[in-house]
PDB file of N, CA and C in Angstrom:
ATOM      1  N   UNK A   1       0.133  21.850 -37.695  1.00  0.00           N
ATOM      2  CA  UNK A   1      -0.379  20.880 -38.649  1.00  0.00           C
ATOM      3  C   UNK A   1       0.135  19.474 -38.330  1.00  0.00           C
ATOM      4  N   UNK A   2       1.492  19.456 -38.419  1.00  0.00           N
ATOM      5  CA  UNK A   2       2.210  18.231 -37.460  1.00  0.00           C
ATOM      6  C   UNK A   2       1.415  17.636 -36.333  1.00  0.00           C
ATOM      7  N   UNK A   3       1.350  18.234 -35.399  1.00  0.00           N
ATOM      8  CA  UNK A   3       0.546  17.961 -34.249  1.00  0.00           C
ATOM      9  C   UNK A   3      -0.845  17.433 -34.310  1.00  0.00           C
ATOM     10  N   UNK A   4      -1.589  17.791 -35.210  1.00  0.00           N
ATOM     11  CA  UNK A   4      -2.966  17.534 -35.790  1.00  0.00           C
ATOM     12  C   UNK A   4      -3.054  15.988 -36.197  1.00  0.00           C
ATOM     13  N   UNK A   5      -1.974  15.900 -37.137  1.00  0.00           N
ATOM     14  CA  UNK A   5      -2.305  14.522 -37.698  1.00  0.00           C
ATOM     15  C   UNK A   5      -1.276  13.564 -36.980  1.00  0.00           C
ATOM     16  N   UNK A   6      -0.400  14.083 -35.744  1.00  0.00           N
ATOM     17  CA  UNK A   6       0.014  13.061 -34.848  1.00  0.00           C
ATOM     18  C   UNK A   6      -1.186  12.557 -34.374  1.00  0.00           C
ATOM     19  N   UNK A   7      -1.809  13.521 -33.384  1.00  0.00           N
ATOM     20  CA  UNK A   7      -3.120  13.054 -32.209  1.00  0.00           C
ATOM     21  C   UNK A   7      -4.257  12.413 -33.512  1.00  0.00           C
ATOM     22  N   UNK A   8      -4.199  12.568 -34.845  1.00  0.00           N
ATOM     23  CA  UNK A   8      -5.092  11.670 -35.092  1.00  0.00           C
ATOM     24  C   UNK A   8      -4.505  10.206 -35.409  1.00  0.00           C
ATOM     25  N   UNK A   9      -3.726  10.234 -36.002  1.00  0.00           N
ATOM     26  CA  UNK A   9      -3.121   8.606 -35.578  1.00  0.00           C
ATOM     27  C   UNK A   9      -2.614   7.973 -34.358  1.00  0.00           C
ATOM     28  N   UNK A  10      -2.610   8.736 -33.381  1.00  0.00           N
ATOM     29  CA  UNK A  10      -2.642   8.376 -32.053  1.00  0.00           C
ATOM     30  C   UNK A  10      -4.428   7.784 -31.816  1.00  0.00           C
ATOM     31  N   UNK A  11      -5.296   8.960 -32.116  1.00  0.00           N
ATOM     32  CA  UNK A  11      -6.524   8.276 -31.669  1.00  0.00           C
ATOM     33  C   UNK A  11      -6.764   7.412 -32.425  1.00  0.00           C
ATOM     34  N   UNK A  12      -6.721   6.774 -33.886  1.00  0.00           N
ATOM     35  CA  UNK A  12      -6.778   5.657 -34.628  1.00  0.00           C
ATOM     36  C   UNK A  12      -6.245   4.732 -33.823  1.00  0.00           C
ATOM     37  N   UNK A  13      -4.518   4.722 -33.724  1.00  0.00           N
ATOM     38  CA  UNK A  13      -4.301   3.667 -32.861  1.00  0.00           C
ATOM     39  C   UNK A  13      -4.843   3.097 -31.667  1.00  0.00           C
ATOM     40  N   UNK A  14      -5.817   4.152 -30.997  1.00  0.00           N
ATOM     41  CA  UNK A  14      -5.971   3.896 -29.654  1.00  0.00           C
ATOM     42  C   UNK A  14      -7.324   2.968 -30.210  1.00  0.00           C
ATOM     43  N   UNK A  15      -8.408   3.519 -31.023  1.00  0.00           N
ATOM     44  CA  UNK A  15      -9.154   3.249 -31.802  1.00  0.00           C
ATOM     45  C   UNK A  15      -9.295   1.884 -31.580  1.00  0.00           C
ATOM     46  N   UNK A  16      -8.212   1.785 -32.959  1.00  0.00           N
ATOM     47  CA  UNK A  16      -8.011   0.023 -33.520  1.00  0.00           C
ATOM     48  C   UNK A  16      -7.812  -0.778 -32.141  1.00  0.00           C
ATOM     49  N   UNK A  17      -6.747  -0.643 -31.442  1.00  0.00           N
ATOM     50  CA  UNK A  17      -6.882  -1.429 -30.082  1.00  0.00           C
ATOM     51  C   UNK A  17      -7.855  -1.990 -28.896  1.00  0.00           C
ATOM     52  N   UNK A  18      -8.713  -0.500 -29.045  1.00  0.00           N
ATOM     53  CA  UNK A  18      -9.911  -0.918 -27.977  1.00  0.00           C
ATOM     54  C   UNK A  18     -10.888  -1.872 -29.439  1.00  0.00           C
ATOM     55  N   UNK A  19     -11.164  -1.699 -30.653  1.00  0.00           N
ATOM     56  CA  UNK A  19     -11.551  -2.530 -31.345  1.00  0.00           C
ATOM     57  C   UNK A  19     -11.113  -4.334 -31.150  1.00  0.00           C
ATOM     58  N   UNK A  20     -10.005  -4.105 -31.285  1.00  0.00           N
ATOM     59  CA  UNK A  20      -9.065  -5.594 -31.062  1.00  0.00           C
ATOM     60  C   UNK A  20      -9.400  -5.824 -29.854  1.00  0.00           C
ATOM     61  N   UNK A  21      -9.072  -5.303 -29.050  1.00  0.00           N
ATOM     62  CA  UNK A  21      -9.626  -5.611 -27.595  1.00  0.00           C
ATOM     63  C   UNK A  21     -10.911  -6.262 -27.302  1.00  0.00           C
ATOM     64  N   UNK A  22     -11.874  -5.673 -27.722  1.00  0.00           N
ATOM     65  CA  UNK A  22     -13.449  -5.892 -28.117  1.00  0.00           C
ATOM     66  C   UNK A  22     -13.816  -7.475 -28.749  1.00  0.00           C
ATOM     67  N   UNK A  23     -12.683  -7.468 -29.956  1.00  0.00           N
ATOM     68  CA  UNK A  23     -13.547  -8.840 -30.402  1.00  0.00           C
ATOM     69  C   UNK A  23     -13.032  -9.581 -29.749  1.00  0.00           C
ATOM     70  N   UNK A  24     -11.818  -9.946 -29.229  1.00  0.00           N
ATOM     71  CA  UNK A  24     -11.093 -10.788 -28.640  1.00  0.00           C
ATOM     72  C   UNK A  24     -11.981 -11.359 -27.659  1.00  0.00           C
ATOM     73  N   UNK A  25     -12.377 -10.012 -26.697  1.00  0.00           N
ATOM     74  CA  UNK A  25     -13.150 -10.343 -25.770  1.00  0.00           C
ATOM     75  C   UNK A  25     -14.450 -11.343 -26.092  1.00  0.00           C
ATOM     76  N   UNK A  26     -15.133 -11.058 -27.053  1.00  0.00           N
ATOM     77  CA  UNK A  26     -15.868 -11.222 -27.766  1.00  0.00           C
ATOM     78  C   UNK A  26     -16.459 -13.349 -27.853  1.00  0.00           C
ATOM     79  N   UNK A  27     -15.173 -13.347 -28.629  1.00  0.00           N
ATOM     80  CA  UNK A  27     -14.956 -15.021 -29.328  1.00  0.00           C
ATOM     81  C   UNK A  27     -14.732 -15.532 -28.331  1.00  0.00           C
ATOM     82  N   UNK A  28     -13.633 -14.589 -27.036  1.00  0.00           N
ATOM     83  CA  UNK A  28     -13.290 -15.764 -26.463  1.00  0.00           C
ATOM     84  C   UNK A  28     -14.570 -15.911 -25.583  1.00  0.00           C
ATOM     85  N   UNK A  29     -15.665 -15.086 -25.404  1.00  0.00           N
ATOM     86  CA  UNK A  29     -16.541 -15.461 -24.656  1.00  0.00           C
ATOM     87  C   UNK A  29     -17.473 -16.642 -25.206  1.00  0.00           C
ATOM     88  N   UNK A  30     -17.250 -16.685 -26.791  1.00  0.00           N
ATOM     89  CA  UNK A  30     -17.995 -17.423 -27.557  1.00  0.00           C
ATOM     90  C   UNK A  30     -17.603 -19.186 -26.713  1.00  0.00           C
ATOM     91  N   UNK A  31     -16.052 -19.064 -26.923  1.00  0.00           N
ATOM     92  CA  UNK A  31     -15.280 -20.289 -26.744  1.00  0.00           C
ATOM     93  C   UNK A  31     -16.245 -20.943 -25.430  1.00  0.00           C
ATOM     94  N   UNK A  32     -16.100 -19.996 -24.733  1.00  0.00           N
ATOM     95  CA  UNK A  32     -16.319 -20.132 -22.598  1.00  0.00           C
ATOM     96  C   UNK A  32     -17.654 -21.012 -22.827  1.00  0.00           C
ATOM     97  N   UNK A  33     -18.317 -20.134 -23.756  1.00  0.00           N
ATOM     98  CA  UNK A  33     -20.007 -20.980 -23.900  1.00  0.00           C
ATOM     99  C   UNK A  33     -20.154 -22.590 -24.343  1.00  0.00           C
ATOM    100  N   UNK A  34     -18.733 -23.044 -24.732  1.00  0.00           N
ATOM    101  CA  UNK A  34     -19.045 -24.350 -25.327  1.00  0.00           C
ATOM    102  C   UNK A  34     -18.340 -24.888 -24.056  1.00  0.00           C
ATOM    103  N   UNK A  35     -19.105 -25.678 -23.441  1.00  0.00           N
ATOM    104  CA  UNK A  35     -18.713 -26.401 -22.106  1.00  0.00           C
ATOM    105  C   UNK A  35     -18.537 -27.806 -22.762  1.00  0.00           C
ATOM    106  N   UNK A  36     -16.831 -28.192 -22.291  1.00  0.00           N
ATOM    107  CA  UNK A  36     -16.466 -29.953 -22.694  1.00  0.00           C
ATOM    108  C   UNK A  36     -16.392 -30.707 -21.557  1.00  0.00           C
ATOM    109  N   UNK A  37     -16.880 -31.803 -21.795  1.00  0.00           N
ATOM    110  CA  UNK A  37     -17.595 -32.569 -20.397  1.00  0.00           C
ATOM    111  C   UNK A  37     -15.981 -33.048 -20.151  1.00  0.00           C
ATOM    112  N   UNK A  38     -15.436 -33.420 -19.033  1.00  0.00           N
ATOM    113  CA  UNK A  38     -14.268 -34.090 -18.542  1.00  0.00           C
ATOM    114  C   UNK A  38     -14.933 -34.552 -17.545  1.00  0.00           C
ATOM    115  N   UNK A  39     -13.880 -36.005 -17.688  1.00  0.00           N
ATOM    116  CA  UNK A  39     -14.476 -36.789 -16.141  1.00  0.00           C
ATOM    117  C   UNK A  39     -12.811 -36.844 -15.344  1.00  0.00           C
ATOM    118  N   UNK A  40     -13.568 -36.868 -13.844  1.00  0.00           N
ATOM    119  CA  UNK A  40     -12.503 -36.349 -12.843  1.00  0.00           C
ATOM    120  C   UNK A  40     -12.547 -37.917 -12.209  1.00  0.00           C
ATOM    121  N   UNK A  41     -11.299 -37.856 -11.462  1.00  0.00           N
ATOM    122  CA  UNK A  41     -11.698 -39.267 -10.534  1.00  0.00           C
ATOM    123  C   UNK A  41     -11.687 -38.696  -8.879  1.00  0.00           C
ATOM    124  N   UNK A  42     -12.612 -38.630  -8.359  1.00  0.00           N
ATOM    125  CA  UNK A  42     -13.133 -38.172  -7.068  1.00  0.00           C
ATOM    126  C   UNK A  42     -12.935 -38.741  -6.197  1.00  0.00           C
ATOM    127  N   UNK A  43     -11.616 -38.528  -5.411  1.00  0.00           N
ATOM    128  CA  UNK A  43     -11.621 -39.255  -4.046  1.00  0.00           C
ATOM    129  C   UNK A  43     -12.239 -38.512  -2.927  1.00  0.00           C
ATOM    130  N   UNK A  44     -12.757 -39.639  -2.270  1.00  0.00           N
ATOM    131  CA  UNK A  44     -13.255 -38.929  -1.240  1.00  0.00           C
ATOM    132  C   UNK A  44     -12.505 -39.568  -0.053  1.00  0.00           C
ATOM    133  N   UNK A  45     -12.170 -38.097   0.784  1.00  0.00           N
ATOM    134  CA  UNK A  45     -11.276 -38.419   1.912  1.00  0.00           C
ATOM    135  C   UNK A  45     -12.387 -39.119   3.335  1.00  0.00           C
ATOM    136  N   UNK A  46     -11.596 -39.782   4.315  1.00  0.00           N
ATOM    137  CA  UNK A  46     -12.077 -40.532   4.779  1.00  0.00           C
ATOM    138  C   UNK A  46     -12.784 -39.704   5.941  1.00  0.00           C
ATOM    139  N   UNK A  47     -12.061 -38.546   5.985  1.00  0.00           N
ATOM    140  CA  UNK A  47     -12.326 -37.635   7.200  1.00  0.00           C
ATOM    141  C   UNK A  47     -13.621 -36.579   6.887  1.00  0.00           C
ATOM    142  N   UNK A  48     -14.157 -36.815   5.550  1.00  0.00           N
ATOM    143  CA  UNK A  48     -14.952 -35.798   4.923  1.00  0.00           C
ATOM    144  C   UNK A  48     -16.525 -36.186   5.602  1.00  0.00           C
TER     145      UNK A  48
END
């Protein structure tokens, strides 16, 4: 009986994690989609 409701809060935990895992992934892909313009200063080498 012990054993039973270890492996099920083991698979919950594993559960909740790949969940957490998931959204994380998720938003931060949201973030990636908002592109912020930066300006660079471009040297160009003489040998190029």
């Amino acid at each position: 009986m012990a054993q039973i409701i270890l492996n099920c809060a083991v698979s919950i935990l594993i559960a909740s994690a790949f969940l957490t895992t998931a959204i994380a992934a998720l938003s931060s892909r949201e973030r990636a989609a908002q592109k912020v313009p930066i300006k660079t200063n471009r040297r160009h080498h003489p040998n190029a």
